[in-house]
N, C-alpha and C. Protein backbone atom coordinates (compact mmCIF):
# COMPACT_ATOMS: atom_id res chain seq x y z
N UNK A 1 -50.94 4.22 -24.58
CA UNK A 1 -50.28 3.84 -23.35
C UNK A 1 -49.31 2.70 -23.66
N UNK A 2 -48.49 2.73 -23.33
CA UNK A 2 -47.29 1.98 -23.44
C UNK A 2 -47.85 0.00 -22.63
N UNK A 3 -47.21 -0.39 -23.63
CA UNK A 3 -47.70 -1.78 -22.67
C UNK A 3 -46.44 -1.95 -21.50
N UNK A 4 -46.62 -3.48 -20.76
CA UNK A 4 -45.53 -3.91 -19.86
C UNK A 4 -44.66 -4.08 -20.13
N UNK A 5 -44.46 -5.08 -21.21
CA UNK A 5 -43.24 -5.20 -22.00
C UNK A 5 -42.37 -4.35 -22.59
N UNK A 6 -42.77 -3.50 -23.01
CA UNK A 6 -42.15 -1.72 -23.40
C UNK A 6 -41.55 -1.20 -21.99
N UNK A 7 -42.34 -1.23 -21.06
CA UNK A 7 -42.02 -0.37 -20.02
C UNK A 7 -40.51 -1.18 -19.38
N UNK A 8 -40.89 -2.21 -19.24
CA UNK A 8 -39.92 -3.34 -18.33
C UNK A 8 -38.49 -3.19 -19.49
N UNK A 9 -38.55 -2.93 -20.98
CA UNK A 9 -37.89 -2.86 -22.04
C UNK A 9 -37.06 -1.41 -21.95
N UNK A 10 -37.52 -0.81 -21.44
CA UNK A 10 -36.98 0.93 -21.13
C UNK A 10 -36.40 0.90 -20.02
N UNK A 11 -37.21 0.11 -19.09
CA UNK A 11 -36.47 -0.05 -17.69
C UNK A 11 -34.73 -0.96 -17.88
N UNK A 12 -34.42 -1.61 -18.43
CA UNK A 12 -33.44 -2.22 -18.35
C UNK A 12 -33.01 -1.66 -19.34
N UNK A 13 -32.85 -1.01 -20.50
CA UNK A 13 -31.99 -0.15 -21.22
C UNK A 13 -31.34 0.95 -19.70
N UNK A 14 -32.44 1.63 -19.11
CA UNK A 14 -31.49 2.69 -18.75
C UNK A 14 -30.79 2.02 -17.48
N UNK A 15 -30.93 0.59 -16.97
CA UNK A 15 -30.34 0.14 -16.17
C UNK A 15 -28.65 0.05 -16.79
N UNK A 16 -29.12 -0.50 -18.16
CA UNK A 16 -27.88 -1.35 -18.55
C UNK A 16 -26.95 0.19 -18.72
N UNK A 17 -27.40 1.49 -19.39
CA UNK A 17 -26.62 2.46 -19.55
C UNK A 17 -26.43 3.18 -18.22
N UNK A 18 -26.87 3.34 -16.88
CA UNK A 18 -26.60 3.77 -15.58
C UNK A 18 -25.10 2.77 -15.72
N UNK A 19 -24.97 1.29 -15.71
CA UNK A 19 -24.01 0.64 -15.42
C UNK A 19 -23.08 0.67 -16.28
N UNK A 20 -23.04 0.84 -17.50
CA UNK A 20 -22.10 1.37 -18.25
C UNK A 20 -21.26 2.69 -18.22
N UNK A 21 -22.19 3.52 -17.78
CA UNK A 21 -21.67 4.75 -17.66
C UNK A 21 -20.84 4.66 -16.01
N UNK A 22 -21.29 3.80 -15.11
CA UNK A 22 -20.57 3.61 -14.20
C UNK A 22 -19.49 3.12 -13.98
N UNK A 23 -19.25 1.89 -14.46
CA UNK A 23 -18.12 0.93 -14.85
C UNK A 23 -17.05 2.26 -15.84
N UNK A 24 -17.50 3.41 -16.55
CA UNK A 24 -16.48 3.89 -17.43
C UNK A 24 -15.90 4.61 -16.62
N UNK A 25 -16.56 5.35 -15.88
CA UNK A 25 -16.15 6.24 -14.59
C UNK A 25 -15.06 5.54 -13.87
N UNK A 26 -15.51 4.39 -13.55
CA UNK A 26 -14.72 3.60 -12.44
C UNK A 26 -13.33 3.62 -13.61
N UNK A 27 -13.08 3.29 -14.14
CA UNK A 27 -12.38 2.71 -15.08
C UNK A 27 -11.32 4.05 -15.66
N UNK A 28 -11.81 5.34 -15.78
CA UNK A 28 -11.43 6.14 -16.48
C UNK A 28 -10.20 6.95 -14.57
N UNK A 29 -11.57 6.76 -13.88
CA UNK A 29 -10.48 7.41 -12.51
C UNK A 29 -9.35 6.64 -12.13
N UNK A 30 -9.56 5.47 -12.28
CA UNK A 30 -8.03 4.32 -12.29
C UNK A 30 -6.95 4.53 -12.74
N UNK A 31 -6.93 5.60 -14.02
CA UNK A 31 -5.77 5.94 -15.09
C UNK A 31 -4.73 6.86 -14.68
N UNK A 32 -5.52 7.37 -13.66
CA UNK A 32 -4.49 8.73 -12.42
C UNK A 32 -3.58 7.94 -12.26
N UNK A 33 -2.90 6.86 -11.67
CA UNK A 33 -1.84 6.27 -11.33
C UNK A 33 -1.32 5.54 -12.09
N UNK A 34 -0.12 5.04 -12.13
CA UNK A 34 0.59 4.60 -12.88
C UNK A 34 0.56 3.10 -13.13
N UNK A 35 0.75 2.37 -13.60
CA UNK A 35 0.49 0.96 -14.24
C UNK A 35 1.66 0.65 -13.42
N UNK A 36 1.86 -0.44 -12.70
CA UNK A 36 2.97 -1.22 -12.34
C UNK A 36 3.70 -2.07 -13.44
N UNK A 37 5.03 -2.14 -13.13
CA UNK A 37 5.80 -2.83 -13.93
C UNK A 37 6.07 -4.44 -13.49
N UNK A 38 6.56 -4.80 -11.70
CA UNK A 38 6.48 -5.38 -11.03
C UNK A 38 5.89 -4.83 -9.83
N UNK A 39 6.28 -5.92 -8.91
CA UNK A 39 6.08 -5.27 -7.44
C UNK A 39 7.83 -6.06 -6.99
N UNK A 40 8.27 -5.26 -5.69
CA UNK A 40 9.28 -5.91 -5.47
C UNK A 40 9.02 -5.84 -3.81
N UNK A 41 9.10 -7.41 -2.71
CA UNK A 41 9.07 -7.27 -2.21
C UNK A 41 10.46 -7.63 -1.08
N UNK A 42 10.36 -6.84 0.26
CA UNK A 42 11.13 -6.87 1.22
C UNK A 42 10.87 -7.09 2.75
N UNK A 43 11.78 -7.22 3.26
CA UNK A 43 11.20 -7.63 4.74
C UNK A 43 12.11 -7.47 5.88
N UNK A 44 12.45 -7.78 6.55
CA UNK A 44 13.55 -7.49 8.29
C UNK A 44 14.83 -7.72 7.78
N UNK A 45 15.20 -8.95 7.15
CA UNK A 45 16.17 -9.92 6.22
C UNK A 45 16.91 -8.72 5.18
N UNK A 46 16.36 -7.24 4.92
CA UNK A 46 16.84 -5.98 4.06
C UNK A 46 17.05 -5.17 4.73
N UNK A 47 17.35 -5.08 5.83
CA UNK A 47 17.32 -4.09 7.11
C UNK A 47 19.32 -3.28 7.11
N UNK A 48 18.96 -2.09 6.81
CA UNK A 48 20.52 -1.33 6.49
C UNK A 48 21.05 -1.66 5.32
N UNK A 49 20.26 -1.90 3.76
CA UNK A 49 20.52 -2.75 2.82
C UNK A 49 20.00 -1.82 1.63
N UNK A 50 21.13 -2.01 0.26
CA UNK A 50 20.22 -1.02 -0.38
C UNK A 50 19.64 -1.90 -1.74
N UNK A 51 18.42 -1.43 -2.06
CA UNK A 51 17.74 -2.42 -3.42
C UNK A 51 18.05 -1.31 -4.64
N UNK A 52 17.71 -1.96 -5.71
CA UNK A 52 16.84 -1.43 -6.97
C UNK A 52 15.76 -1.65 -7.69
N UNK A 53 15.12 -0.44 -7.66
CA UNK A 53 13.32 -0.93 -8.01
C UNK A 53 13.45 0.07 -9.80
N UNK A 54 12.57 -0.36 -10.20
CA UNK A 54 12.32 -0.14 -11.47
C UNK A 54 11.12 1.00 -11.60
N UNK A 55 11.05 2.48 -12.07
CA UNK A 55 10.04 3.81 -12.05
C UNK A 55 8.71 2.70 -12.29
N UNK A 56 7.96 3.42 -11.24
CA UNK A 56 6.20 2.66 -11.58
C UNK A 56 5.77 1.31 -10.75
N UNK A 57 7.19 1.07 -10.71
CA UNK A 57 6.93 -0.39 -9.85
C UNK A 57 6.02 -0.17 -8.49
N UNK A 58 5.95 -1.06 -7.21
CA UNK A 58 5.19 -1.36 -6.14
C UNK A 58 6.30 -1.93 -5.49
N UNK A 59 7.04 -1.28 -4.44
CA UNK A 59 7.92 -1.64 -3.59
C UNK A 59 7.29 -1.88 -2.19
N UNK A 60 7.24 -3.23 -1.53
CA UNK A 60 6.55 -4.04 -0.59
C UNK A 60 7.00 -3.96 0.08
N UNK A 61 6.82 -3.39 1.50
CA UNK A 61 7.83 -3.75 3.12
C UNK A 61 7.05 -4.78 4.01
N UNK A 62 7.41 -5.32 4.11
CA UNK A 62 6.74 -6.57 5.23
C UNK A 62 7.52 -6.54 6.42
N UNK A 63 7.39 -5.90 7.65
CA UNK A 63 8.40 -6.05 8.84
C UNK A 63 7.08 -6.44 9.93
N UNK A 64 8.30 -7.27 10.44
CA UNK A 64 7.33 -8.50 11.84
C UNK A 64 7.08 -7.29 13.00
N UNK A 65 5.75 -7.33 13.35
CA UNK A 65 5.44 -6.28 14.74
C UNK A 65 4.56 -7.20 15.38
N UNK A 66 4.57 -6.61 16.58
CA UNK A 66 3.32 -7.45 17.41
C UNK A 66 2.36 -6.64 18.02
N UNK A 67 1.57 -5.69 17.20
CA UNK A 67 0.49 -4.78 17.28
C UNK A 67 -0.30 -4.94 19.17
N UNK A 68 -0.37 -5.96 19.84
CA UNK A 68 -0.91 -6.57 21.06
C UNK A 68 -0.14 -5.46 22.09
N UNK A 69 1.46 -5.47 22.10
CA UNK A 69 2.28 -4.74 22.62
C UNK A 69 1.87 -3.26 22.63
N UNK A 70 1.38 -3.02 21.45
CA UNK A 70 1.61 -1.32 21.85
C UNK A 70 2.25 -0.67 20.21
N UNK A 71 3.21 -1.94 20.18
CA UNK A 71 4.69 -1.61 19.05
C UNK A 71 3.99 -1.46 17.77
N UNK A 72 4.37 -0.52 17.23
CA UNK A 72 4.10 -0.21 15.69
C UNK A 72 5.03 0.09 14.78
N UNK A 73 5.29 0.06 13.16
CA UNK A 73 6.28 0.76 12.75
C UNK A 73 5.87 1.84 11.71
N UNK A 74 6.92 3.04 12.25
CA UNK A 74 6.37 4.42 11.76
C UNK A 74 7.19 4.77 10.76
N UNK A 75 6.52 5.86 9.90
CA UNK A 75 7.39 6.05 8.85
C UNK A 75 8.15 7.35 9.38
N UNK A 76 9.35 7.27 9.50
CA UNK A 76 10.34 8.43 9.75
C UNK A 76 11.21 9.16 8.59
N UNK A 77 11.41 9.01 7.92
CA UNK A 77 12.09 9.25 6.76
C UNK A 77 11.84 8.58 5.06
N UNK A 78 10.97 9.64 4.63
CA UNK A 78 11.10 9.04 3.30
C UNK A 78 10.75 10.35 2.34
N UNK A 79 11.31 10.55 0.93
CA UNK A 79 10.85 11.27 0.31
C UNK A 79 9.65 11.03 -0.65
N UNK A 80 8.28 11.62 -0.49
CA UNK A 80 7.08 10.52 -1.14
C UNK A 80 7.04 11.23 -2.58
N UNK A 81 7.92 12.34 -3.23
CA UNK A 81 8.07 11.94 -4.51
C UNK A 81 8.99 11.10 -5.28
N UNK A 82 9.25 10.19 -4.09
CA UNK A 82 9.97 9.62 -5.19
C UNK A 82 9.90 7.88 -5.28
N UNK A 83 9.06 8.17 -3.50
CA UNK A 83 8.37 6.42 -3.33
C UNK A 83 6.99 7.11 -2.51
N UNK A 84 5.98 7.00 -3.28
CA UNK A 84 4.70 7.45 -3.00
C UNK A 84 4.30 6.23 -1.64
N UNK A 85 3.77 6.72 -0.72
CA UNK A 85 2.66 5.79 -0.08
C UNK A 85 1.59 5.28 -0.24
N UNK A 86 1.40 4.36 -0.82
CA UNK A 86 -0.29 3.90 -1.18
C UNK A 86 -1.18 3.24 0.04
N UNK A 87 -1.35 4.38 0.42
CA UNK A 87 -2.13 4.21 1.34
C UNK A 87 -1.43 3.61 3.13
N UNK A 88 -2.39 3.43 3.85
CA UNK A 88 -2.29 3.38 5.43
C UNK A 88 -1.24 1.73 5.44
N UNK A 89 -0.78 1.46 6.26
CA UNK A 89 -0.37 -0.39 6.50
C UNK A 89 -1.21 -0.35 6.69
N UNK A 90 -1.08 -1.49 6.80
CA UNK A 90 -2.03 -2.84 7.34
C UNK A 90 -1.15 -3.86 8.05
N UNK A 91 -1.85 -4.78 8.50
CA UNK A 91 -1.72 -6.05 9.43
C UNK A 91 -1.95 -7.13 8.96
N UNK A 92 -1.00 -8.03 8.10
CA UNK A 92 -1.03 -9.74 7.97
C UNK A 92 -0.77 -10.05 8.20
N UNK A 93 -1.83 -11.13 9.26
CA UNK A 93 -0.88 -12.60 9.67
C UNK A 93 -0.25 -13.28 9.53
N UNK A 94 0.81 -13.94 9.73
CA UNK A 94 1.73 -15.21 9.60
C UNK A 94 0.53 -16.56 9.53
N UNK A 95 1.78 -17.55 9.12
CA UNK A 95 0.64 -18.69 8.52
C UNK A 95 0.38 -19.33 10.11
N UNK A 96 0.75 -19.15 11.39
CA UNK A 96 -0.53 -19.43 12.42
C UNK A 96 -0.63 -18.07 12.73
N UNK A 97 -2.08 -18.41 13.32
CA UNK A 97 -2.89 -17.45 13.54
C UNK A 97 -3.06 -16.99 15.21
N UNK A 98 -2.44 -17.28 15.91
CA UNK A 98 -2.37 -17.34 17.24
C UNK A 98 -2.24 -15.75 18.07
N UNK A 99 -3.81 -15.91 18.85
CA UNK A 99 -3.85 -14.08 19.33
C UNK A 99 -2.16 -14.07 20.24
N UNK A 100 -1.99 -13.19 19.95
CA UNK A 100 -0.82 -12.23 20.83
C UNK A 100 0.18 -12.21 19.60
N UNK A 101 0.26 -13.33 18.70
CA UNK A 101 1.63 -13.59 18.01
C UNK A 101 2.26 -12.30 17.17
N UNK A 102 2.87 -12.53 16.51
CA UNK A 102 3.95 -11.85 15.56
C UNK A 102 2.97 -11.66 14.39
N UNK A 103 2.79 -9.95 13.40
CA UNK A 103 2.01 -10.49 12.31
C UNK A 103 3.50 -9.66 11.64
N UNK A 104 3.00 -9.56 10.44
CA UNK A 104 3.87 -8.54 9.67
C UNK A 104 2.78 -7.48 9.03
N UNK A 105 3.26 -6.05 9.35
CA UNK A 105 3.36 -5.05 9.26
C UNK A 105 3.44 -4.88 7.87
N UNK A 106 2.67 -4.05 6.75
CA UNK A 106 2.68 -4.17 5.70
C UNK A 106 2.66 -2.92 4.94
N UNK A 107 3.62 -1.91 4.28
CA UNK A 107 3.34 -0.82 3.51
C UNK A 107 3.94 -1.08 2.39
N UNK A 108 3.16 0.03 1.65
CA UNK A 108 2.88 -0.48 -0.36
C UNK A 108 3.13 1.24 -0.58
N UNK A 109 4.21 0.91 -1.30
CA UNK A 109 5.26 2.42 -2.29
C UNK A 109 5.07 2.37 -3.59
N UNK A 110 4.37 3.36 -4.09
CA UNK A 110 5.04 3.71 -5.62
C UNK A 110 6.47 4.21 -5.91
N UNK A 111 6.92 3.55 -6.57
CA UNK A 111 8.81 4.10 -7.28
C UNK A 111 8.20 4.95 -7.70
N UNK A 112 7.81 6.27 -7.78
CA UNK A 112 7.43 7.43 -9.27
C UNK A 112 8.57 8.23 -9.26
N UNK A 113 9.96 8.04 -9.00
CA UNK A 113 10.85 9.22 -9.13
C UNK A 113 11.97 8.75 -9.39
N UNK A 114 13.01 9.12 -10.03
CA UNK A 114 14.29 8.29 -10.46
C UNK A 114 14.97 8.82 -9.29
N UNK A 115 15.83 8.42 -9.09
CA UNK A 115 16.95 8.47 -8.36
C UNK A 115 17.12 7.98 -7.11
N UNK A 116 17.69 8.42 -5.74
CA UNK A 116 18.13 7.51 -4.45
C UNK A 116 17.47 8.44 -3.31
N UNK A 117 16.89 7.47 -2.55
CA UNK A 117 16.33 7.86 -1.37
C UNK A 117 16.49 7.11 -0.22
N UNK A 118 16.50 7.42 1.00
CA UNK A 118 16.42 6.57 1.99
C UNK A 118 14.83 6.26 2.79
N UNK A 119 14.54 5.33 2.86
CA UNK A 119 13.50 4.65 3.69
C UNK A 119 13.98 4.82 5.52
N UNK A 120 13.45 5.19 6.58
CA UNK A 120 13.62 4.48 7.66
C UNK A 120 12.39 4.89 8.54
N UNK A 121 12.49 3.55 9.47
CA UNK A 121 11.11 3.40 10.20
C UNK A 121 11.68 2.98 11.59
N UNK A 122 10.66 3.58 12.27
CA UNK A 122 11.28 3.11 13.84
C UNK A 122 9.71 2.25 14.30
N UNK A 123 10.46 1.26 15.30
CA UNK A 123 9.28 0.50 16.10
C UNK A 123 9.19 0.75 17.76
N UNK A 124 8.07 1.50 17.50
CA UNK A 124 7.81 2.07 18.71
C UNK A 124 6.22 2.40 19.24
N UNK A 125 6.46 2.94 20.32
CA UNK A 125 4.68 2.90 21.49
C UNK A 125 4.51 4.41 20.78
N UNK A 126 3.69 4.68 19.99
CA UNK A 126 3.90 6.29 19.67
C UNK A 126 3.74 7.04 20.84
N UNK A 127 2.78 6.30 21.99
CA UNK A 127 2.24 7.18 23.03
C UNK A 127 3.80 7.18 24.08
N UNK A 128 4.60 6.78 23.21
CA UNK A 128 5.98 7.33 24.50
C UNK A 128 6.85 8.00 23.76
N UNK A 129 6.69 9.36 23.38
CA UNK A 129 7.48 10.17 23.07
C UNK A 129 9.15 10.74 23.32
N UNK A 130 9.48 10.01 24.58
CA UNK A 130 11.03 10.53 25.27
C UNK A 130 12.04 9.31 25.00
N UNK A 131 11.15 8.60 24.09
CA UNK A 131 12.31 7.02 24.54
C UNK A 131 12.45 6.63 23.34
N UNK A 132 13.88 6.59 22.74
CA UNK A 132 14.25 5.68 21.68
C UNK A 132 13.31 4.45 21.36
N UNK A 133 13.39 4.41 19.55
CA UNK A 133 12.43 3.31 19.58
C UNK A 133 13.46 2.08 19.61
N UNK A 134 12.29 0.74 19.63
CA UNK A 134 13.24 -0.71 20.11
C UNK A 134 13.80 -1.02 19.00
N UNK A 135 13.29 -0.64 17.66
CA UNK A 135 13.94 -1.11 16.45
C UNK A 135 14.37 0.41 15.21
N UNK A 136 14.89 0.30 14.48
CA UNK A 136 14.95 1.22 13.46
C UNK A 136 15.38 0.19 12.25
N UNK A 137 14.86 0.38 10.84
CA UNK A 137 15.16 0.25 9.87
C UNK A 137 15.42 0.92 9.09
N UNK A 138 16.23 0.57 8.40
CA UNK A 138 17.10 1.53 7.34
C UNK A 138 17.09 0.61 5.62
N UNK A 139 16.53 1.48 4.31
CA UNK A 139 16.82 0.72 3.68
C UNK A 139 17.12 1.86 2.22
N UNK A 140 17.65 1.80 1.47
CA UNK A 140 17.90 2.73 0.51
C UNK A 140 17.77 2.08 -0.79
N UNK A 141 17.16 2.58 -1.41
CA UNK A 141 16.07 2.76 -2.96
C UNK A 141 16.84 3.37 -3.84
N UNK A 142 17.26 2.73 -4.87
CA UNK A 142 17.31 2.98 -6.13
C UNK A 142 16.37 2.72 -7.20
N UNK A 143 15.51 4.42 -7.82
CA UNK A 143 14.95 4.09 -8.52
C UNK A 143 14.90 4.68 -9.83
N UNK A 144 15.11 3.67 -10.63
CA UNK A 144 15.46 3.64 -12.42
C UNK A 144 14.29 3.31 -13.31
C-alpha cells in the first residue's frame, strides 16, 4: 500500500501536469490571431479624416456618447476583411465619473488587409428607425 507521502506526491504531479497542459492550450489557441505591431488610436477630433495603420496593427475608435440618452454608435459601413472587429464596444468613462455624463464609446479593429476602406458610424436611438441619426462619422483607413 502506498504511504501518504507517495499519494499526496502523485497527487501534485498530476496537478502540476493538468496545469501545464492547460496553460499550453491556452497559449497555443492565442496564435489564431495576429501579433500586433502597434495600436493606433482615434477619436471625434478624426471625424471625415483619413489615417494610416500598419497590417496587424489595433486601430482604436474612442467617440464621446452618452449611453443614459438612448444614443449609441453603430457600425454602418466597414469592410471586416480588412479591419476585423474585435469584439462588441464597450463603455469608458471620462476622468469624472458623474451618472448621466459623457463616456466614450470604444471599438478595437484588426488592420488584417492591405489596402483602403471606409469606416462610418452613425449615433443614434436604434429603436427609431425613420429618423436620421444625430451624428455620422466618417473615417478612411489605409492599410500597409
Amino acid at each position: 500500500m502506498a504511504s501518504k507521502k507517495e499519494v499526496l506526491t502523485a497527487f501534485f504531479l498530476i496537478i502540476c501536469i493538468f496545469t501545464s497542459l492547460t496553460i499550453a492550450l491556452q497559449v497555443g489557441a492565442d496564435t489564431t490571431t495576429p501579433m500586433s505591431n502597434s495600436e493606433v488610436t482615434v477619436n471625434n477630433s478624426n471625424n471625415d479624416s483619413e489615417i494610416i495603420v500598419q497590417k496587424n496593427s489595433i486601430l482604436i475608435l474612442k467617440l464621446l456618447a452618452n449611453p443614459g440618452t438612448g444614443y449609441g454608435w453603430q457600425i454602418i459601413k466597414n469592410d471586416p476583411e480588412q479591419l476585423k472587429p474585435l469584439g462588441d464596444s464597450v463603455l469608458e468613462p471620462l476622468e469624472e465619473q458623474v451618472p448621466g455624463a459623457n463616456e466614450n464609446q470604444v471599438f478595437r479593429f484588426l488592420a488584417q488587409g492591405s489596402g483602403s476602406t471606409m469606416l462610418e458610424l452613425h449615433y443614434l436611438r436604434p429603436w427609431e428607425k425613420n429618423l436620421p441619426p444625430l451624428k455620422t462619422y466618417r473615417l478612411k483607413v489605409q492599410i500597409r
